[in-house]
N, C-alpha and C. Protein backbone atom coordinates (compact mmCIF):
# COMPACT_ATOMS: atom_id res chain seq x y z
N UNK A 1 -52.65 -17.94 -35.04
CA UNK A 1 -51.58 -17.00 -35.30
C UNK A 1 -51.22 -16.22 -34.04
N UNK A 2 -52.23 -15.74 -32.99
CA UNK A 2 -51.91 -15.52 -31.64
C UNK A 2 -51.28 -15.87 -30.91
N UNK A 3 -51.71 -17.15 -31.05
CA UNK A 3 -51.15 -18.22 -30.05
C UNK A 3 -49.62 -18.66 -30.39
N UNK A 4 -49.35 -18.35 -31.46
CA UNK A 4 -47.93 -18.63 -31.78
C UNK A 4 -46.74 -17.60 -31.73
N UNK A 5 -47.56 -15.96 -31.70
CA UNK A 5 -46.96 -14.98 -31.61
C UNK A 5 -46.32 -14.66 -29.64
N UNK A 6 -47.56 -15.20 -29.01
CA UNK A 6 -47.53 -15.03 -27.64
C UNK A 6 -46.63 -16.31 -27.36
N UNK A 7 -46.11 -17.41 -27.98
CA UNK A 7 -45.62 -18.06 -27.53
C UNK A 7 -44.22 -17.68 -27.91
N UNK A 8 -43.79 -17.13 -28.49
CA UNK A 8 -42.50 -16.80 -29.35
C UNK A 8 -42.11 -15.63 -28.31
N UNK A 9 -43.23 -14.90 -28.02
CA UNK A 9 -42.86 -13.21 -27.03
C UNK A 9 -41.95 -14.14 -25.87
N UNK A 10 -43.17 -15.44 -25.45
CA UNK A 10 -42.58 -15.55 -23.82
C UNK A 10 -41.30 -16.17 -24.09
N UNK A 11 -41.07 -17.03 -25.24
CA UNK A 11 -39.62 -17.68 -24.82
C UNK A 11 -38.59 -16.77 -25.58
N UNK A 12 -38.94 -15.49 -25.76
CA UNK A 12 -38.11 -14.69 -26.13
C UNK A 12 -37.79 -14.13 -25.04
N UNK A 13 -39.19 -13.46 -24.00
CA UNK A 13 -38.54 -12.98 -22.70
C UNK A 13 -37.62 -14.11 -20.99
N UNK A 14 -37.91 -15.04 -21.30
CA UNK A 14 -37.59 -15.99 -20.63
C UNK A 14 -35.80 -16.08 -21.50
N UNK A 15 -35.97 -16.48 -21.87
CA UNK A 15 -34.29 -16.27 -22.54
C UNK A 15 -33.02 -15.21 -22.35
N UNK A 16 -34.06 -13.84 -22.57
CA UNK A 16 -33.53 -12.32 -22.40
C UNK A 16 -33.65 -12.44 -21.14
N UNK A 17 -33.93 -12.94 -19.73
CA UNK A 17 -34.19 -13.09 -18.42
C UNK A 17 -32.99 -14.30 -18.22
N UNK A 18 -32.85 -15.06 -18.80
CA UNK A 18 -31.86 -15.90 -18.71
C UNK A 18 -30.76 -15.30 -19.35
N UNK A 19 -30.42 -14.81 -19.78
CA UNK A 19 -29.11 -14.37 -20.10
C UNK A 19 -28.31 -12.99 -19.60
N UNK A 20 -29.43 -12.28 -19.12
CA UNK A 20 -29.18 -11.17 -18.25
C UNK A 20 -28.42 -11.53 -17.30
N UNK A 21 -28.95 -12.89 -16.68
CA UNK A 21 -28.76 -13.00 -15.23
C UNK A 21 -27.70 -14.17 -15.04
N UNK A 22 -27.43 -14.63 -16.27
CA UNK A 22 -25.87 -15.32 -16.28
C UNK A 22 -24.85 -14.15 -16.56
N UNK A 23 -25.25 -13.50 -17.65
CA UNK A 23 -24.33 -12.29 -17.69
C UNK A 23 -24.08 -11.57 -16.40
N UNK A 24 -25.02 -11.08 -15.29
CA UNK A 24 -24.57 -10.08 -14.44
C UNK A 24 -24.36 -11.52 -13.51
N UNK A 25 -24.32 -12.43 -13.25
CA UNK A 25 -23.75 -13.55 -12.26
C UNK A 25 -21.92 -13.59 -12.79
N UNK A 26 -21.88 -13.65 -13.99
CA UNK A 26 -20.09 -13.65 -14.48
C UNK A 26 -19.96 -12.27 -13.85
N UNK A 27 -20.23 -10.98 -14.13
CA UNK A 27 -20.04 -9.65 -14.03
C UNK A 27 -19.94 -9.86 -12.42
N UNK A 28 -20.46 -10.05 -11.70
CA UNK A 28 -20.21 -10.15 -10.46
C UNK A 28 -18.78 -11.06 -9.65
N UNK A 29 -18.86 -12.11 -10.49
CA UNK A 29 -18.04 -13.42 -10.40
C UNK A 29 -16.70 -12.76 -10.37
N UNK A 30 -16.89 -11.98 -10.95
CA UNK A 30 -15.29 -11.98 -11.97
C UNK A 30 -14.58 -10.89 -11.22
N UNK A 31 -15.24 -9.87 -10.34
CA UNK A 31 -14.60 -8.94 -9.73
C UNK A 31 -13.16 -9.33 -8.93
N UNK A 32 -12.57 -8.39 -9.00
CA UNK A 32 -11.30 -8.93 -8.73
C UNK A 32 -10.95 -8.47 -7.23
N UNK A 33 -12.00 -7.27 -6.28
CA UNK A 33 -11.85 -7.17 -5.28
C UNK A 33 -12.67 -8.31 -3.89
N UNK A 34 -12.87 -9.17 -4.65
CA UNK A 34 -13.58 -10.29 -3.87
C UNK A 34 -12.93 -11.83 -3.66
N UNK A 35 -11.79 -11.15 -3.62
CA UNK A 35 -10.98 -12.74 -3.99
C UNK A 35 -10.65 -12.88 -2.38
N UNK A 36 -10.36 -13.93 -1.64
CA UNK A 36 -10.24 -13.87 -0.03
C UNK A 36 -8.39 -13.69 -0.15
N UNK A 37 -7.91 -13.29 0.95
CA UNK A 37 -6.35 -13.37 0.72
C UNK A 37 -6.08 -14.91 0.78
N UNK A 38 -4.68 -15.18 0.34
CA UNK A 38 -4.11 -16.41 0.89
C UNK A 38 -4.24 -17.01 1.86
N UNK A 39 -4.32 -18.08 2.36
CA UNK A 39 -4.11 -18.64 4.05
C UNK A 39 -2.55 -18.59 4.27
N UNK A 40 -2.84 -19.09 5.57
CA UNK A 40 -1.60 -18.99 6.48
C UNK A 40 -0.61 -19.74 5.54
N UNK A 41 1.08 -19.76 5.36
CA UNK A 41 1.86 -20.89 4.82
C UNK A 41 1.92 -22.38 5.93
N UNK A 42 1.25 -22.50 6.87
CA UNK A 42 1.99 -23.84 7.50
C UNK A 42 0.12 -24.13 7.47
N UNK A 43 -0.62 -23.64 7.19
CA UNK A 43 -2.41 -24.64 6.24
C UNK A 43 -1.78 -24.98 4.99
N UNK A 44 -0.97 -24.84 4.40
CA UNK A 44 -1.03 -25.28 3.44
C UNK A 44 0.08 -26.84 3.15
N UNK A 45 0.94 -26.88 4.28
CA UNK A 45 1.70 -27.67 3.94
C UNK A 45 1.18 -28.85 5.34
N UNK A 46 0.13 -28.45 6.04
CA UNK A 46 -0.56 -29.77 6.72
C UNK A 46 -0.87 -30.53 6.05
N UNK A 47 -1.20 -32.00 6.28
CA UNK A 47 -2.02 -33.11 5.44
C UNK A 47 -3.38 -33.40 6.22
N UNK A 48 -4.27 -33.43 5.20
CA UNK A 48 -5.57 -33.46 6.06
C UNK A 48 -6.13 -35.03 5.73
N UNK A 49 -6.47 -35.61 7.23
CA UNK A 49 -6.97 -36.55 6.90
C UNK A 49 -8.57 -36.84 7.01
N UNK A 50 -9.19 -35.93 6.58
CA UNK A 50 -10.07 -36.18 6.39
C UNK A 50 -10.76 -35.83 4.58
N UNK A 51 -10.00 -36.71 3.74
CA UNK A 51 -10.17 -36.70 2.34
C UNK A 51 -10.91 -38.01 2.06
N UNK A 52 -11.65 -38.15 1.11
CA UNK A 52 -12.86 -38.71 0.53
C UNK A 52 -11.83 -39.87 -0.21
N UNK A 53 -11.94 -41.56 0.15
CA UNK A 53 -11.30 -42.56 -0.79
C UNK A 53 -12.24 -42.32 -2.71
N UNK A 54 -11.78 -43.19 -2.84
CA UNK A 54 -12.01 -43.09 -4.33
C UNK A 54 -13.56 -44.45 -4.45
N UNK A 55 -13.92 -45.21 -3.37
CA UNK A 55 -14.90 -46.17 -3.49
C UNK A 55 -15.85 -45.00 -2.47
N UNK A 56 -15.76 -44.04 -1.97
CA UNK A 56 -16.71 -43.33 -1.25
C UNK A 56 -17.23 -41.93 -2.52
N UNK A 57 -16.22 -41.17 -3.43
CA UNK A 57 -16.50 -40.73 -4.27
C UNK A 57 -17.30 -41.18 -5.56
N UNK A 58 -17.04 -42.67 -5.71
CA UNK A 58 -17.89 -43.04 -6.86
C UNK A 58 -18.78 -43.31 -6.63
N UNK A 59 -19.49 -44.09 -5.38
CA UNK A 59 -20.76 -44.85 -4.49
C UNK A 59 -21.72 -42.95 -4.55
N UNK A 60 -21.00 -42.02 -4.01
CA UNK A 60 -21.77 -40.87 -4.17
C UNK A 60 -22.68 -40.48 -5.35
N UNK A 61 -20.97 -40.38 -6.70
CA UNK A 61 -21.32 -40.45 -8.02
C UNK A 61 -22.87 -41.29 -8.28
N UNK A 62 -22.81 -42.16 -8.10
CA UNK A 62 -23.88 -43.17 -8.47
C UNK A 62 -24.87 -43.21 -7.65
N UNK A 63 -24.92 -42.98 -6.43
CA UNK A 63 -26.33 -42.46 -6.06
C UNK A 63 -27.05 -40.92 -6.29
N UNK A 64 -26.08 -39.82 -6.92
CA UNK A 64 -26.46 -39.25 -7.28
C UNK A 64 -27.12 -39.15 -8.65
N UNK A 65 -26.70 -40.38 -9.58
CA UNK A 65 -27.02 -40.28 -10.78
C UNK A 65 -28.33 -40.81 -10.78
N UNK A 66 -28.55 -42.09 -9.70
CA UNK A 66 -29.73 -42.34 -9.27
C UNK A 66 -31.06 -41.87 -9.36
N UNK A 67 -30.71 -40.94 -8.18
CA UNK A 67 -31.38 -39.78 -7.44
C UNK A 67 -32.23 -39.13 -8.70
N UNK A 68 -31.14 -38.24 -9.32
CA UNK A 68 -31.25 -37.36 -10.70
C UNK A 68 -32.19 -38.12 -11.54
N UNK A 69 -32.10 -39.52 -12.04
CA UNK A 69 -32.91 -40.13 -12.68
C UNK A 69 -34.30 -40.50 -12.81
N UNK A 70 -34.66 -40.12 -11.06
CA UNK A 70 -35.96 -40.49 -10.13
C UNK A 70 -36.37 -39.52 -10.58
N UNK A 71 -35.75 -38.31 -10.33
CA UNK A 71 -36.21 -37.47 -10.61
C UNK A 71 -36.97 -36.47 -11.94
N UNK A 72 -35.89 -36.65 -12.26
CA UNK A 72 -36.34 -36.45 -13.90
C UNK A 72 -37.48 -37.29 -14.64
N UNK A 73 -37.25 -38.58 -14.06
CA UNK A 73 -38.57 -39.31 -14.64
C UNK A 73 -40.15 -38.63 -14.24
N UNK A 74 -39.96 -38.83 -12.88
CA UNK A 74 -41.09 -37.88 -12.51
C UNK A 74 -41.59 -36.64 -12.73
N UNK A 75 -40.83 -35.90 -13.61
CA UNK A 75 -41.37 -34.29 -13.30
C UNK A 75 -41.51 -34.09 -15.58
């Protein structure tokens, strides 16, 4: 009956610790004096060539899913 009471406390405080700290992460997020100004108008109408093809984005995709999988198995 201990052992079930002390287990209920911690994932009660682990939770209340997790939600605090998403709550004050939005509360922070959300401030509206932290926004950077606009850039310049002639950054925005350059073309940049250094953008990611669509066979370099998915090859990523998939070694990351990889990766993630190694991982998770192990732990």
């Amino acid at each position: 009956m201990f052992k079930l009471k002390t287990k209920k406390l911690a994932a009660l405080l682990l939770s209340s610790f997790t939600a605090i700290t998403i709550l004050g992460t939005t509360l922070v997020e959300a401030h509206p004096d932290d926004n950077p100004p606009p850039p310049p108008r002639h950054e925005e109408a350059r073309h940049h060539d250094d953008e990611h093809s669509t066979g370099e984005v998915t090859t990523a995709a998939i070694a990351g899913a990889v990766v993630g999988a190694v991982i998770a198995k192990n732990t």
